[in-house]
N, C-alpha and C. Protein backbone atom coordinates (compact mmCIF):
# COMPACT_ATOMS: atom_id res chain seq x y z
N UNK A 1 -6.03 18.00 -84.95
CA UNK A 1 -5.83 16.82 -85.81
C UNK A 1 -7.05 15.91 -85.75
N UNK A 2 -7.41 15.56 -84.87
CA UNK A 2 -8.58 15.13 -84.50
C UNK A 2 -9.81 15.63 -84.95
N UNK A 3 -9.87 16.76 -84.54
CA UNK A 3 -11.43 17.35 -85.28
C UNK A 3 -11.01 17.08 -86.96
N UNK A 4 -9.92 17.47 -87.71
CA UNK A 4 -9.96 16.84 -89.24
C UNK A 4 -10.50 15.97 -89.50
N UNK A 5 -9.79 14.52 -88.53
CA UNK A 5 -10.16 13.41 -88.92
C UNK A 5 -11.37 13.28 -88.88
N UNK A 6 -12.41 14.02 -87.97
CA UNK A 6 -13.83 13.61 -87.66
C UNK A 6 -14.24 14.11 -89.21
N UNK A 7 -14.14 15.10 -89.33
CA UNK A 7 -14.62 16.26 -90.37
C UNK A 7 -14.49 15.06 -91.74
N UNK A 8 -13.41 14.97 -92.13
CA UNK A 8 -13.01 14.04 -93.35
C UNK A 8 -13.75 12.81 -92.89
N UNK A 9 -14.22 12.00 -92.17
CA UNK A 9 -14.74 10.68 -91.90
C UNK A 9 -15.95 11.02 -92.53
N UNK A 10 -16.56 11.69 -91.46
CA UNK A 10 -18.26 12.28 -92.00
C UNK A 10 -18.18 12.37 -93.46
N UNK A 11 -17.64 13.16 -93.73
CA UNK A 11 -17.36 13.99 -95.56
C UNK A 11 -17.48 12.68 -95.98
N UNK A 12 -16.60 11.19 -95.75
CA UNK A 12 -16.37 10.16 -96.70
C UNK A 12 -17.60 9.14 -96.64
N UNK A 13 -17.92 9.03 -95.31
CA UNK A 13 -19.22 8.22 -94.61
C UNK A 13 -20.64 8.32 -95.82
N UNK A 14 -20.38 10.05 -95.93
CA UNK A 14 -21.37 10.69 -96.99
C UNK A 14 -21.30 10.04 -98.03
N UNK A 15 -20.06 9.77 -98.95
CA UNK A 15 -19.64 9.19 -100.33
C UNK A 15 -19.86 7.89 -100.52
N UNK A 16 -19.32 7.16 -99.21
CA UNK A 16 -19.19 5.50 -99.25
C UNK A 16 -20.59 4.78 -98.56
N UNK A 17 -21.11 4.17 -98.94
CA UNK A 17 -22.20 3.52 -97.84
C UNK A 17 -21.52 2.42 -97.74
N UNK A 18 -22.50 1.64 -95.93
CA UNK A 18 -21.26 0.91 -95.26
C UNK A 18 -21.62 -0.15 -95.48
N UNK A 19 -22.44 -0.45 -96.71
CA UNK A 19 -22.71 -2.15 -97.18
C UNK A 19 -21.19 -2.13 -97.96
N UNK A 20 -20.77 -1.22 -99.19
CA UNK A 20 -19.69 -1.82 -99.65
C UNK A 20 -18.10 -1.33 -98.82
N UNK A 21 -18.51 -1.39 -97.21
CA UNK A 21 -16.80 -1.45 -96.88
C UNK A 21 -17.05 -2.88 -96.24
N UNK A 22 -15.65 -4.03 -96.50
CA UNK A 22 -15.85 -4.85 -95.47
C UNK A 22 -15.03 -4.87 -94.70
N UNK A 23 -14.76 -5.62 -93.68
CA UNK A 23 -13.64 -5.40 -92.79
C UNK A 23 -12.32 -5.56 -93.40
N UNK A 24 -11.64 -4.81 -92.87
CA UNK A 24 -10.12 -4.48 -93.10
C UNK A 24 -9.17 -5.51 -92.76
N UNK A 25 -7.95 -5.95 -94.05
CA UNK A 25 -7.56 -7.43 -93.98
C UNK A 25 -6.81 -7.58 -92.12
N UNK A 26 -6.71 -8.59 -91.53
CA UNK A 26 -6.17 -8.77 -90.17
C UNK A 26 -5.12 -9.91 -90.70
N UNK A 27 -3.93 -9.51 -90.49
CA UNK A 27 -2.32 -10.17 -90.86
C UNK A 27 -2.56 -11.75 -89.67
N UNK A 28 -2.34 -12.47 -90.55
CA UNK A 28 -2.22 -14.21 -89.75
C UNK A 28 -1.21 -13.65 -89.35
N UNK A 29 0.08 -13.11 -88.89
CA UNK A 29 1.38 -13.38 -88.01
C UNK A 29 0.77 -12.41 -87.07
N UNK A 30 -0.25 -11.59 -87.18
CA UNK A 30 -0.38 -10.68 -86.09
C UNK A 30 -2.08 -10.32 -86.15
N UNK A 31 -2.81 -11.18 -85.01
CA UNK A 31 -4.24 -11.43 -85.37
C UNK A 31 -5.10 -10.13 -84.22
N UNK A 32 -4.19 -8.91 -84.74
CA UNK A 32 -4.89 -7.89 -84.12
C UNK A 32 -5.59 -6.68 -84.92
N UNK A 33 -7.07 -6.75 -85.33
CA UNK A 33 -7.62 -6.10 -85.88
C UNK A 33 -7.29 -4.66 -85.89
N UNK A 34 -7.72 -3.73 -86.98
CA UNK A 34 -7.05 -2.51 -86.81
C UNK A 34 -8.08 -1.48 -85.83
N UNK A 35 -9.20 -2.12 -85.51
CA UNK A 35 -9.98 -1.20 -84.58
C UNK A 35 -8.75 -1.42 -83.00
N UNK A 36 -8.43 -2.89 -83.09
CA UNK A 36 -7.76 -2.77 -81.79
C UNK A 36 -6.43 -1.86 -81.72
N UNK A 37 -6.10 -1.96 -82.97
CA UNK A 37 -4.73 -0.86 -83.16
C UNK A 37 -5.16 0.81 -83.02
N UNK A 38 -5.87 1.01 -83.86
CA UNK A 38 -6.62 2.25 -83.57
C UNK A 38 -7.30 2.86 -81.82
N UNK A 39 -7.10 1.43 -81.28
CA UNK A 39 -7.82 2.02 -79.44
C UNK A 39 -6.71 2.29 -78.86
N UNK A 40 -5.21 1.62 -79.08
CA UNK A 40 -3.87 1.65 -78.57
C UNK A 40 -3.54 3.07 -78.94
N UNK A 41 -3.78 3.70 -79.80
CA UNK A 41 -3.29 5.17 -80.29
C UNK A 41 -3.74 6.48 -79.38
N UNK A 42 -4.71 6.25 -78.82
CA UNK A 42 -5.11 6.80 -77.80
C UNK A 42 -6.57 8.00 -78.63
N UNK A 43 -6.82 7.22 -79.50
CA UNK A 43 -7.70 8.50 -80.34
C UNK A 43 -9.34 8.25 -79.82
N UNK A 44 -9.96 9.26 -79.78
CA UNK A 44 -11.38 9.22 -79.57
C UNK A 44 -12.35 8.48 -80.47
N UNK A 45 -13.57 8.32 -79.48
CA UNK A 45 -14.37 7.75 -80.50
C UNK A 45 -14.67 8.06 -81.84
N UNK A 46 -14.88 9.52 -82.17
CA UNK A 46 -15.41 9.95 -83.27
C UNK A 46 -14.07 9.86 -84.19
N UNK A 47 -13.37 10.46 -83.49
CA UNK A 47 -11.88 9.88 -84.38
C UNK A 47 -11.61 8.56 -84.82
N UNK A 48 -11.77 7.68 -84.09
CA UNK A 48 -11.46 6.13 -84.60
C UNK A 48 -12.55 6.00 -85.54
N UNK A 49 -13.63 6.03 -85.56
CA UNK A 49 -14.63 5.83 -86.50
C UNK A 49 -14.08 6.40 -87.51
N UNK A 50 -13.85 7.59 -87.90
CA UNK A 50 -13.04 8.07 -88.81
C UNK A 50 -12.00 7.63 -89.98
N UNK A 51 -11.45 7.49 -89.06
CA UNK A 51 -9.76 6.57 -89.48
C UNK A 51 -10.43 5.27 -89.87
N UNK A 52 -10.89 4.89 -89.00
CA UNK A 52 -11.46 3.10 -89.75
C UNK A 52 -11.57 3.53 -91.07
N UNK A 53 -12.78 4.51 -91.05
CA UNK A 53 -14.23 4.69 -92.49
C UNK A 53 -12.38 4.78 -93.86
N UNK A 54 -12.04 5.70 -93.64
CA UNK A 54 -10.86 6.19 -94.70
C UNK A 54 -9.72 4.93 -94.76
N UNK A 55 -9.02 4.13 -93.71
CA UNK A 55 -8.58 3.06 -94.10
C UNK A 55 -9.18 1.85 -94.73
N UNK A 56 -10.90 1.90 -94.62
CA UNK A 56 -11.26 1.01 -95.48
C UNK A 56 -11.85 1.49 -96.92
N UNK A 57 -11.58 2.54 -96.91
CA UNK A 57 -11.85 3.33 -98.43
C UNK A 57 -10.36 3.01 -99.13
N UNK A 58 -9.43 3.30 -98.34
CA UNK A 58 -8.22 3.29 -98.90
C UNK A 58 -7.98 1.40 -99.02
N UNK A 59 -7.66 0.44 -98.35
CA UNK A 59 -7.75 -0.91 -98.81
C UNK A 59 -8.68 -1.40 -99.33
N UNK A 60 -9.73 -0.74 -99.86
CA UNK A 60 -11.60 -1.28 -100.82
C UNK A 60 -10.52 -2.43 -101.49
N UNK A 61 -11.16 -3.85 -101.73
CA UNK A 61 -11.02 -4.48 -102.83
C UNK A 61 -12.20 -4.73 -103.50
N UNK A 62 -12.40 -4.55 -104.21
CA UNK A 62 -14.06 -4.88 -105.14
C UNK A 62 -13.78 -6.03 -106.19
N UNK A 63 -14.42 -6.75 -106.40
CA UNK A 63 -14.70 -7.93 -107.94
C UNK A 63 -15.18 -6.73 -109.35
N UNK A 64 -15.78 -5.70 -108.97
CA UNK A 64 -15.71 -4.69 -110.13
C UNK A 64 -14.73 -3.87 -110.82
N UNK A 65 -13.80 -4.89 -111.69
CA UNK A 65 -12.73 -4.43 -112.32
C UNK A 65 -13.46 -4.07 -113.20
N UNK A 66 -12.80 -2.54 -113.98
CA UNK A 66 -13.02 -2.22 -115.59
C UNK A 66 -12.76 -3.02 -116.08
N UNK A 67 -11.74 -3.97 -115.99
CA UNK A 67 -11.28 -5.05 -116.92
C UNK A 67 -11.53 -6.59 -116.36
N UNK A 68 -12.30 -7.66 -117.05
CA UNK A 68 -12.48 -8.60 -116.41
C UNK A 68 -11.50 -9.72 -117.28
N UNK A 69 -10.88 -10.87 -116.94
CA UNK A 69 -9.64 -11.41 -116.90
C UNK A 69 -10.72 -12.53 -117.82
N UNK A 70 -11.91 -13.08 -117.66
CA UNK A 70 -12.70 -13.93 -117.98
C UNK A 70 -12.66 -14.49 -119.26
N UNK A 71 -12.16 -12.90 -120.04
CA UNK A 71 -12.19 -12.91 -121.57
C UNK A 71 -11.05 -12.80 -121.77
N UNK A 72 -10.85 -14.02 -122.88
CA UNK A 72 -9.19 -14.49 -123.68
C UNK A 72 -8.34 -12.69 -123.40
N UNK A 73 -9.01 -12.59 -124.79
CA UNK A 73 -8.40 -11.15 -125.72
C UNK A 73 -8.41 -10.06 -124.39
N UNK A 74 -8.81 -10.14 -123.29
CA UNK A 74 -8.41 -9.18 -121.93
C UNK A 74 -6.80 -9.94 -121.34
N UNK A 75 -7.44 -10.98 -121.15
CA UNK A 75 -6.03 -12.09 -120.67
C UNK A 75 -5.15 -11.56 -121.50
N UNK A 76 -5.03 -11.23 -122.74
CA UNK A 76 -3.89 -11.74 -123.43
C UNK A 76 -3.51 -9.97 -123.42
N UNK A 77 -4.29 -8.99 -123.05
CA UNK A 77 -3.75 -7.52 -123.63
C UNK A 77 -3.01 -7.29 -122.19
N UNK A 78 -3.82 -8.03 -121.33
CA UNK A 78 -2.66 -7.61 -119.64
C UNK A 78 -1.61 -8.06 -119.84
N UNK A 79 -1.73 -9.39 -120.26
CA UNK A 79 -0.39 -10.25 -120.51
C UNK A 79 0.70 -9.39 -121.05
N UNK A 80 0.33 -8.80 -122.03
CA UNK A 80 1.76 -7.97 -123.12
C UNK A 80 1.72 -6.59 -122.28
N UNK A 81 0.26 -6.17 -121.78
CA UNK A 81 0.93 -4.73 -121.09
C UNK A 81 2.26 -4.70 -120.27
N UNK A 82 1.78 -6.24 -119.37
CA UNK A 82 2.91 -6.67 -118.05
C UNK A 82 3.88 -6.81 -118.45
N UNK A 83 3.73 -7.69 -119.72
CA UNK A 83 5.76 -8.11 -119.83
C UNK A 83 5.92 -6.33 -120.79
N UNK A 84 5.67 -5.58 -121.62
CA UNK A 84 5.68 -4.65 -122.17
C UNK A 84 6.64 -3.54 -120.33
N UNK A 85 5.79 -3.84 -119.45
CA UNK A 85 6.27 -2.80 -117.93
C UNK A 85 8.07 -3.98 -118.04
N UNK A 86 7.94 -4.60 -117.77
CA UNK A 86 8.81 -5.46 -117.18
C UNK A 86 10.13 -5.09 -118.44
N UNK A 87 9.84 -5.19 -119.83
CA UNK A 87 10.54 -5.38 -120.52
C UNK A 87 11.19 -3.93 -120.74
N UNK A 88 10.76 -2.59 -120.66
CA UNK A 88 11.11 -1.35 -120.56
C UNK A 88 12.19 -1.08 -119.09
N UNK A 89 11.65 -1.98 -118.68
CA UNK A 89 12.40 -1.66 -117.09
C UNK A 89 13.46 -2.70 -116.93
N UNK A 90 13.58 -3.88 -117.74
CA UNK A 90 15.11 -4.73 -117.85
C UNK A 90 15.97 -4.52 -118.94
N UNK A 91 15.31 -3.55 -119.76
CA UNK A 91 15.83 -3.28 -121.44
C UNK A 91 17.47 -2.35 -120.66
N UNK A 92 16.75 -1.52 -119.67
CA UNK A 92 18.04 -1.09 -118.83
C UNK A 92 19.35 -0.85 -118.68
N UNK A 93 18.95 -2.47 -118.44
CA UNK A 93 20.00 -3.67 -117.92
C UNK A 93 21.43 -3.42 -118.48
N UNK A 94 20.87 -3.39 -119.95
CA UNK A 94 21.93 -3.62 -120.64
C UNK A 94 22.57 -1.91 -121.47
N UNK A 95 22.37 -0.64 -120.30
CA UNK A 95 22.68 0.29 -120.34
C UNK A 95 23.94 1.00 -119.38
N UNK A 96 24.17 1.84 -119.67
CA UNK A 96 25.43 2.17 -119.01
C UNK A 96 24.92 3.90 -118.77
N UNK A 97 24.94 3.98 -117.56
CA UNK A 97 24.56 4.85 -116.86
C UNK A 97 25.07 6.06 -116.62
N UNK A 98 24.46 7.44 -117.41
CA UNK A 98 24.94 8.60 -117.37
C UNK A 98 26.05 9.19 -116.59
N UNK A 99 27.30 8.96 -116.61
CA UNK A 99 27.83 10.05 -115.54
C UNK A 99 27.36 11.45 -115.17
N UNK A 100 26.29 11.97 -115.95
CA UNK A 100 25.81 13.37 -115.86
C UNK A 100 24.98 13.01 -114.77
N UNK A 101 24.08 12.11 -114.84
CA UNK A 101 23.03 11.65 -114.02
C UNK A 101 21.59 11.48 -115.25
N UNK A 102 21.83 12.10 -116.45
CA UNK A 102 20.59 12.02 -117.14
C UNK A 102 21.52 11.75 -118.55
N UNK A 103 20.32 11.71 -119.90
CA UNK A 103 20.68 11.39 -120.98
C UNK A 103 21.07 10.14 -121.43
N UNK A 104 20.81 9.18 -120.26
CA UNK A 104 21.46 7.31 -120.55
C UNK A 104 20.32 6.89 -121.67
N UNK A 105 19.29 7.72 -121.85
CA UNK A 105 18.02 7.09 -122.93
C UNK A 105 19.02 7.03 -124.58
N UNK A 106 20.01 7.73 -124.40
CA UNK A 106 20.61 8.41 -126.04
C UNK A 106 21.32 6.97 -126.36
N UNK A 107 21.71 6.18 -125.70
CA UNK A 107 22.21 5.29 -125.44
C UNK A 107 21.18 3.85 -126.62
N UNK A 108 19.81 4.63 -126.60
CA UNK A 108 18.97 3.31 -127.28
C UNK A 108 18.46 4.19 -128.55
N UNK A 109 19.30 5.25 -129.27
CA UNK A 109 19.27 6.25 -130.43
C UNK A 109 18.36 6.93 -129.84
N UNK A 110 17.66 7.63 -128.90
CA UNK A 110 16.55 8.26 -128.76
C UNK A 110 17.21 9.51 -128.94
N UNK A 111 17.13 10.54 -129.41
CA UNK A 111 17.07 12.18 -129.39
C UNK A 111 17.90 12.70 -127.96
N UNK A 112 17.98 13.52 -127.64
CA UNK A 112 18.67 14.38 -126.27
C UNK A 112 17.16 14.64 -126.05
N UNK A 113 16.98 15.46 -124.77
CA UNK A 113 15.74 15.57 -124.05
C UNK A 113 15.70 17.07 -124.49
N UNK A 114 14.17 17.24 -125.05
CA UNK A 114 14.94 18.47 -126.00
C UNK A 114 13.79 19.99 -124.79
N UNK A 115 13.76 19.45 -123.64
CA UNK A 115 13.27 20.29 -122.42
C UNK A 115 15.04 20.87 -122.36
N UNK A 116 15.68 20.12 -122.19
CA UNK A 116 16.98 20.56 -121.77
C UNK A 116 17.83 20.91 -122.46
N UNK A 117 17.76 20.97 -123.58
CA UNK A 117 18.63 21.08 -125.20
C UNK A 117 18.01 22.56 -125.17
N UNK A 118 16.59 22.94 -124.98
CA UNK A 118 15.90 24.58 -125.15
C UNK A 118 16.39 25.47 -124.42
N UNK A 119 15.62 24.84 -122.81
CA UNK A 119 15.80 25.54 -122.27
C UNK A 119 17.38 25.92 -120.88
N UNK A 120 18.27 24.60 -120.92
CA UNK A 120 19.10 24.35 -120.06
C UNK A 120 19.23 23.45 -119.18
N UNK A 121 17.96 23.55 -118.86
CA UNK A 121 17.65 22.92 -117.69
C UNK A 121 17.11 21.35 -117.28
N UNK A 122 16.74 20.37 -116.80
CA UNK A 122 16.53 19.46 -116.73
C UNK A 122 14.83 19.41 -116.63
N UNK A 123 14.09 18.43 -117.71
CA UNK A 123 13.11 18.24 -117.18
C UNK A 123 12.70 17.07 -116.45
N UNK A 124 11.49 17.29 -115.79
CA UNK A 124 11.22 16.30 -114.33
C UNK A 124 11.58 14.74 -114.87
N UNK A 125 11.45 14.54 -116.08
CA UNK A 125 11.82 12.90 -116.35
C UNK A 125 12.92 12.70 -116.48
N UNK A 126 13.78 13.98 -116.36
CA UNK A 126 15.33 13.72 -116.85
C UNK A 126 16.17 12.86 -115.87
N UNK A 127 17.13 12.22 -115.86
CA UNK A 127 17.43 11.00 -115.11
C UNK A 127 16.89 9.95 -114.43
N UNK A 128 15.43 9.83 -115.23
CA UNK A 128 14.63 8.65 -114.76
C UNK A 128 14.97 7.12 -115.67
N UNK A 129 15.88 7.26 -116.82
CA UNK A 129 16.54 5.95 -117.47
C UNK A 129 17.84 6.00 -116.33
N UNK A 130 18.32 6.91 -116.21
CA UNK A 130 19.75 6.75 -115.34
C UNK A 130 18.83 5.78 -113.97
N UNK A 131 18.38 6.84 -113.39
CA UNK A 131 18.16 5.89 -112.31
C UNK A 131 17.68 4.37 -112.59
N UNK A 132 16.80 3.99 -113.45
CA UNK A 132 16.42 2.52 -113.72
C UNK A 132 17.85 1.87 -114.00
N UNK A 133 18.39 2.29 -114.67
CA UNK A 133 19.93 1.73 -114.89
C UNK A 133 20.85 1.21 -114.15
N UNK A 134 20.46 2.14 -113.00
CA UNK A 134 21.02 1.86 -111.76
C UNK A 134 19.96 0.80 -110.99
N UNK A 135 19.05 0.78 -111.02
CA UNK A 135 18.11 -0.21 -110.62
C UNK A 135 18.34 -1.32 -110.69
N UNK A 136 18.45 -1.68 -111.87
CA UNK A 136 18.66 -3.38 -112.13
C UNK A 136 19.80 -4.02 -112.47
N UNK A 137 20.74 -3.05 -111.75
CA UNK A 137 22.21 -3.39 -111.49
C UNK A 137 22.04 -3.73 -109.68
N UNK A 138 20.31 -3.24 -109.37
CA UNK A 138 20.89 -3.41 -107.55
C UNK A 138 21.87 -2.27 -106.87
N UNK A 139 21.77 -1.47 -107.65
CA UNK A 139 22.75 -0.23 -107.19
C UNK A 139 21.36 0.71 -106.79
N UNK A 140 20.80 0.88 -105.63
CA UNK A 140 19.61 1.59 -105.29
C UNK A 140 19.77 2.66 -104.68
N UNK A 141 21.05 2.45 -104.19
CA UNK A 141 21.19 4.19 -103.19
C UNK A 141 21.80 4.90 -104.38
N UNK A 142 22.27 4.51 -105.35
CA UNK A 142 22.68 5.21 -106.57
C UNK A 142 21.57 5.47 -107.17
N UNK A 143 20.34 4.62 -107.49
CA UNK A 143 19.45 4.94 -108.25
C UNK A 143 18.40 6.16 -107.41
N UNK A 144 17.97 6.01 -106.41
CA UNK A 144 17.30 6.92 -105.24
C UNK A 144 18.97 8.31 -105.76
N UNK A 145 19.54 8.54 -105.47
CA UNK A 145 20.41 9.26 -105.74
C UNK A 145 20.28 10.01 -106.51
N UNK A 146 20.06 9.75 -108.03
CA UNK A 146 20.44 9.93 -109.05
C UNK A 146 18.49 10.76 -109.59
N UNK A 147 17.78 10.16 -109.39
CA UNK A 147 15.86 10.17 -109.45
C UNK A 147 15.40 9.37 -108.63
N UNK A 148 14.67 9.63 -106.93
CA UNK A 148 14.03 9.30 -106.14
C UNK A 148 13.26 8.71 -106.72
N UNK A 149 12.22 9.66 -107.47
CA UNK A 149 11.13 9.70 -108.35
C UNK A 149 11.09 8.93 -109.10
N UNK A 150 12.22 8.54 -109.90
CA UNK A 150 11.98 7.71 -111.33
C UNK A 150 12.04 6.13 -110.82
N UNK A 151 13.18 5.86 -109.51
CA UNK A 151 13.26 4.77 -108.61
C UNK A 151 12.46 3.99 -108.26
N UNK A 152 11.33 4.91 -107.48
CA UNK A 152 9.67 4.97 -107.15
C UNK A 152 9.38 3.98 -108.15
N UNK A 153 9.13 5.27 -109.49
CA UNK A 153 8.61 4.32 -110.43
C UNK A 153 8.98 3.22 -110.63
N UNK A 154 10.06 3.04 -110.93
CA UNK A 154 10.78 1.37 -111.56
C UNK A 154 10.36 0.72 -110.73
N UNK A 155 10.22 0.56 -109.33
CA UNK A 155 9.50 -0.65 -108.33
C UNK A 155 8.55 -0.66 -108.43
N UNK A 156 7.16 0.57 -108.70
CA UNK A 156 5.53 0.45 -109.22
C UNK A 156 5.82 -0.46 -110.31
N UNK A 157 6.63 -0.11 -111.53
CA UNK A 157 6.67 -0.62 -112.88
C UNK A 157 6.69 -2.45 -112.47
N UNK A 158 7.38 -2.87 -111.94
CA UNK A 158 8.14 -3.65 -111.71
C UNK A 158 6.88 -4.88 -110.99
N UNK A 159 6.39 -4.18 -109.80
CA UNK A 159 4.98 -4.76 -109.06
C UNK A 159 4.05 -4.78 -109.94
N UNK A 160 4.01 -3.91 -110.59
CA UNK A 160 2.53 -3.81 -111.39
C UNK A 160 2.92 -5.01 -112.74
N UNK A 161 3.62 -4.62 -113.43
CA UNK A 161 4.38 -5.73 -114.50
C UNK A 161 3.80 -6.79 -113.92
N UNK A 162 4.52 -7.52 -112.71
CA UNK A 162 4.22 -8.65 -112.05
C UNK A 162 2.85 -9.19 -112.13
N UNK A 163 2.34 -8.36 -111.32
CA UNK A 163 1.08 -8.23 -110.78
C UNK A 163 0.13 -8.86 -112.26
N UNK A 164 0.32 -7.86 -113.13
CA UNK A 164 -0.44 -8.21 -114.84
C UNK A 164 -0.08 -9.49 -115.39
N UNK A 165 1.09 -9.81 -115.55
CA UNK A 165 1.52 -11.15 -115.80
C UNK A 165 0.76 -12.41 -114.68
N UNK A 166 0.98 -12.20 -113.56
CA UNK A 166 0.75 -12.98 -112.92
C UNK A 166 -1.09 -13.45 -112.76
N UNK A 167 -1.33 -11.99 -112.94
CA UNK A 167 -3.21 -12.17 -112.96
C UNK A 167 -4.03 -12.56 -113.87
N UNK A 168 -3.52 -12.61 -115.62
CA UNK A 168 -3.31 -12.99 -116.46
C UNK A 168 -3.06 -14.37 -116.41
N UNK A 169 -2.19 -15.06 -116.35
CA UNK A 169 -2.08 -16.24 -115.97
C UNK A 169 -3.01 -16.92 -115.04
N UNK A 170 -3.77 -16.51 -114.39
CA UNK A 170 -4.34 -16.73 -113.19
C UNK A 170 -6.06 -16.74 -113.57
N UNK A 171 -6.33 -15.82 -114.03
CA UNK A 171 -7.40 -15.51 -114.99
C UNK A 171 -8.64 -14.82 -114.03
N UNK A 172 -7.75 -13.94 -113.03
CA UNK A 172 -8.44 -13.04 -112.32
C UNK A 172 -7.26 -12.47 -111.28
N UNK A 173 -7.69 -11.05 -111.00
CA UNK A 173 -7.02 -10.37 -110.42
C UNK A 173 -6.21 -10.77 -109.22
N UNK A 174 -5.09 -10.96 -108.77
CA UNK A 174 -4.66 -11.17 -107.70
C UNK A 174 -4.70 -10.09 -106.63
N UNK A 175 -5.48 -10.56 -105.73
CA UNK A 175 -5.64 -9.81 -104.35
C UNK A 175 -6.79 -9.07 -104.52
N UNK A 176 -7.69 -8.69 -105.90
CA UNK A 176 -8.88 -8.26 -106.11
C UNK A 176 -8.58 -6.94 -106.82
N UNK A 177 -9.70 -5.77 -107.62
CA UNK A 177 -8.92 -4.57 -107.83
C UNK A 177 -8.61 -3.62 -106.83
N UNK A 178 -8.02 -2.75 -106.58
CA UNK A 178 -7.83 -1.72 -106.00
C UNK A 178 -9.01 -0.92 -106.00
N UNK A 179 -9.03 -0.25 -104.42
CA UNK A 179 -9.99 0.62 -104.97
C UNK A 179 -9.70 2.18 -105.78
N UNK A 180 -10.65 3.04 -106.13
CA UNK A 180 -10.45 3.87 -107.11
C UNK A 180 -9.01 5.15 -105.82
N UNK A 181 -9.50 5.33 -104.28
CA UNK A 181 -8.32 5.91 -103.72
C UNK A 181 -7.14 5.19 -103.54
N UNK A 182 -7.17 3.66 -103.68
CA UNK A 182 -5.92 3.68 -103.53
C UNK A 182 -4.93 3.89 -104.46
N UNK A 183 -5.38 3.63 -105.74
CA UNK A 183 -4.70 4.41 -107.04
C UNK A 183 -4.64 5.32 -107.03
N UNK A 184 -5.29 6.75 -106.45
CA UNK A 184 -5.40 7.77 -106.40
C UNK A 184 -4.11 8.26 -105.79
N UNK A 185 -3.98 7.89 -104.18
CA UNK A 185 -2.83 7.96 -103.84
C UNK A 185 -1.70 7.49 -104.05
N UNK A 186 -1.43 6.54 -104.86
CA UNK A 186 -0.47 5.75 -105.24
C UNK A 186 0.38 6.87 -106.69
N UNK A 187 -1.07 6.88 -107.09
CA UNK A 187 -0.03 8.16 -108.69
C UNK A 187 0.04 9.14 -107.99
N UNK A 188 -0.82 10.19 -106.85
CA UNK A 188 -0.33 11.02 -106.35
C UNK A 188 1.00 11.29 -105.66
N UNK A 189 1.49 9.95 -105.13
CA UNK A 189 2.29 9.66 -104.32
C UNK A 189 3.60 9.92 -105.12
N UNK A 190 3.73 8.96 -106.35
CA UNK A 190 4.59 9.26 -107.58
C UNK A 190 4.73 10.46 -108.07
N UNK A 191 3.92 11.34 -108.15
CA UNK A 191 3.87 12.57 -108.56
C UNK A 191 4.87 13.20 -108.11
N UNK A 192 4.71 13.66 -106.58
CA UNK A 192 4.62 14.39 -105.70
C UNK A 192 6.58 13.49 -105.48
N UNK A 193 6.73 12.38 -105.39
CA UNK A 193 8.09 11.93 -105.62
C UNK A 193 9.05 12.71 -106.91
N UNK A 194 8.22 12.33 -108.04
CA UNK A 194 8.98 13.03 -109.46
C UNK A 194 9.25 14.41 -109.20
N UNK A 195 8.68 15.24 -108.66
CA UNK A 195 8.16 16.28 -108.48
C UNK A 195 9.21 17.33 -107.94
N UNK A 196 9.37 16.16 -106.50
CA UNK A 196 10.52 16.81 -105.40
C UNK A 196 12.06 16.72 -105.82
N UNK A 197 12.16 14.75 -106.75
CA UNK A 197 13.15 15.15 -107.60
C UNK A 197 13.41 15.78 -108.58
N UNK A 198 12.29 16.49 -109.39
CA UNK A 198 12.99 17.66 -110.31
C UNK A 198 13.66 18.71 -109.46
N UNK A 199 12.86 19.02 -108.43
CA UNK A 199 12.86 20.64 -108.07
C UNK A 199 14.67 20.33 -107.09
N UNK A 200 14.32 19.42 -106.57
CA UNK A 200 16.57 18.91 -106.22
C UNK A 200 17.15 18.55 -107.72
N UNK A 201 16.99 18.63 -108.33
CA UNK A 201 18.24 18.61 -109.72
C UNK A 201 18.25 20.21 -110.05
N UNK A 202 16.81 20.87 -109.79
CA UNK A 202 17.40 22.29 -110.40
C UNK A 202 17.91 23.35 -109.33
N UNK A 203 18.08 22.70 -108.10
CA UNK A 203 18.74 23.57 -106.98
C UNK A 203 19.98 22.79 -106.81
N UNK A 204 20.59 21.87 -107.72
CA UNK A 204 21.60 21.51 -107.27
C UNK A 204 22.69 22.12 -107.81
C-alpha cells in the first residue's frame, strides 16, 4: 500500500508543481494540521509526502474559474442554472412516489422509460424521480432504498443549486473553484453510485 502511495505521489509531484499547492485548510475547532494527522497514522516518510502531494491536489482551490462571477450576464446564467438544480429537485415535492420504485416521472406527462418498455428491464436512471420524491418528503432511508444513486444525486443537486445561487449573489465563488480532481472524483463517485444501483434493481 505504501509503495502505491509513493509511486502515485511521484507520478502527481510530476503533473503539479509545488508553487500552485498551498497548504491544506486546518479546521478552527481542531488546529491540527494534516501533516500532523498523517505522522499519527504511522506512515513513512516517502509515504506521507505522498498523501500530502494528492490531498492537496484533491482540496486545490484556485481564483481560475472558467466562469468568472465579475460579469452581470455570468451572474445571472449561474443564478437560473442554481434555482433551474433546485427547482427540478422540489418540483418533486409535489409527486407521489412509485409503488414500483420507478416511473413517478409519468406523473409530470413524461412518456414511460422506453429502456424498459423495449427491453424489460430497468435502466440505470430508472427510479431516480422515485427516489427524489422520497427526498423531499425527508423520507431518506426510503429514498437510499429505492436509488442510492439517484439520492447521491439529489444532495449534489441540492449543494450545488445552493452553492450557484448563493455565489451569484455574492459575485464570486464561495469557498473558491474546485480543483479539476476534485470534480473528477465527485462525478466519478456518482457514477460508480448510479452504477451499483442499477446493477441491485436488476438482481433483485
Amino acid at each position: 500500500m505504501e509503495i502505491g502511495l509513493a509511486r502515485f505521489g511521484t507520478s502527481l509531484r510530476g503533473l503539479l508543481p509545488a508553487a500552485s499547492l498551498p497548504p491544506l485548510f486546518i479546521s478552527r475547532w481542531n488546529p491540527v494540521g494534516p501533516e500532523d494527522w498523517l505522522g499519527k497514522c504511522g506512515m513513512n516518510s516517502e509515504s506521507k509526502i505522498s498523501m500530502q502531494w494528492f490531498l492537496r491536489a484533491l482540496f486545490l482551490r484556485t481564483t481560475d474559474s472558467p466562469l468568472s462571477l465579475e460579469q452581470r450576464w455570468i451572474r445571472v446564467g449561474v443564478m437560473l442554472a442554481g434555482l433551474l438544480l433546485l427547482g427540478l429537485l422540489f418540483a418533486t415535492r409535489w409527486l407521489t412516489p412509485d409503488t414500483r420504485g420507478l416511473g413517478t416521472h409519468e406523473q409530470l406527462g413524461l412518456p414511460p422509460c422506453g429502456f424498459y418498455v423495449w427491453w424489460g428491464i430497468p435502466c440505470p436512471s430508472c427510479g431516480m424521480t422515485t427516489s427524489w420524491a422520497w427526498l423531499v418528503q425527508f423520507e431518506f432511508a426510503e429514498a437510499f432504498r429505492q436509488h442510492s444513486g439517484g439520492a447521491l444525486l439529489g444532495l449534489f443537486s441540492l449543494g450545488l443549486g445552493l452553492w450557484c445561487v448563493f455565489s451569484a449573489m455574492r459575485g464570486s465563488w464561495i469557498g473558491g473553484w474546485p480543483s479539476s480532481l476534485a470534480w473528477a472524483v465527485v462525478m466519478a463517485g456518482l457514477a460508480l453510485a448510479i452504477l451499483i444501483s442499477w446493477i441491485g434493481k436488476l438482481w433483485a
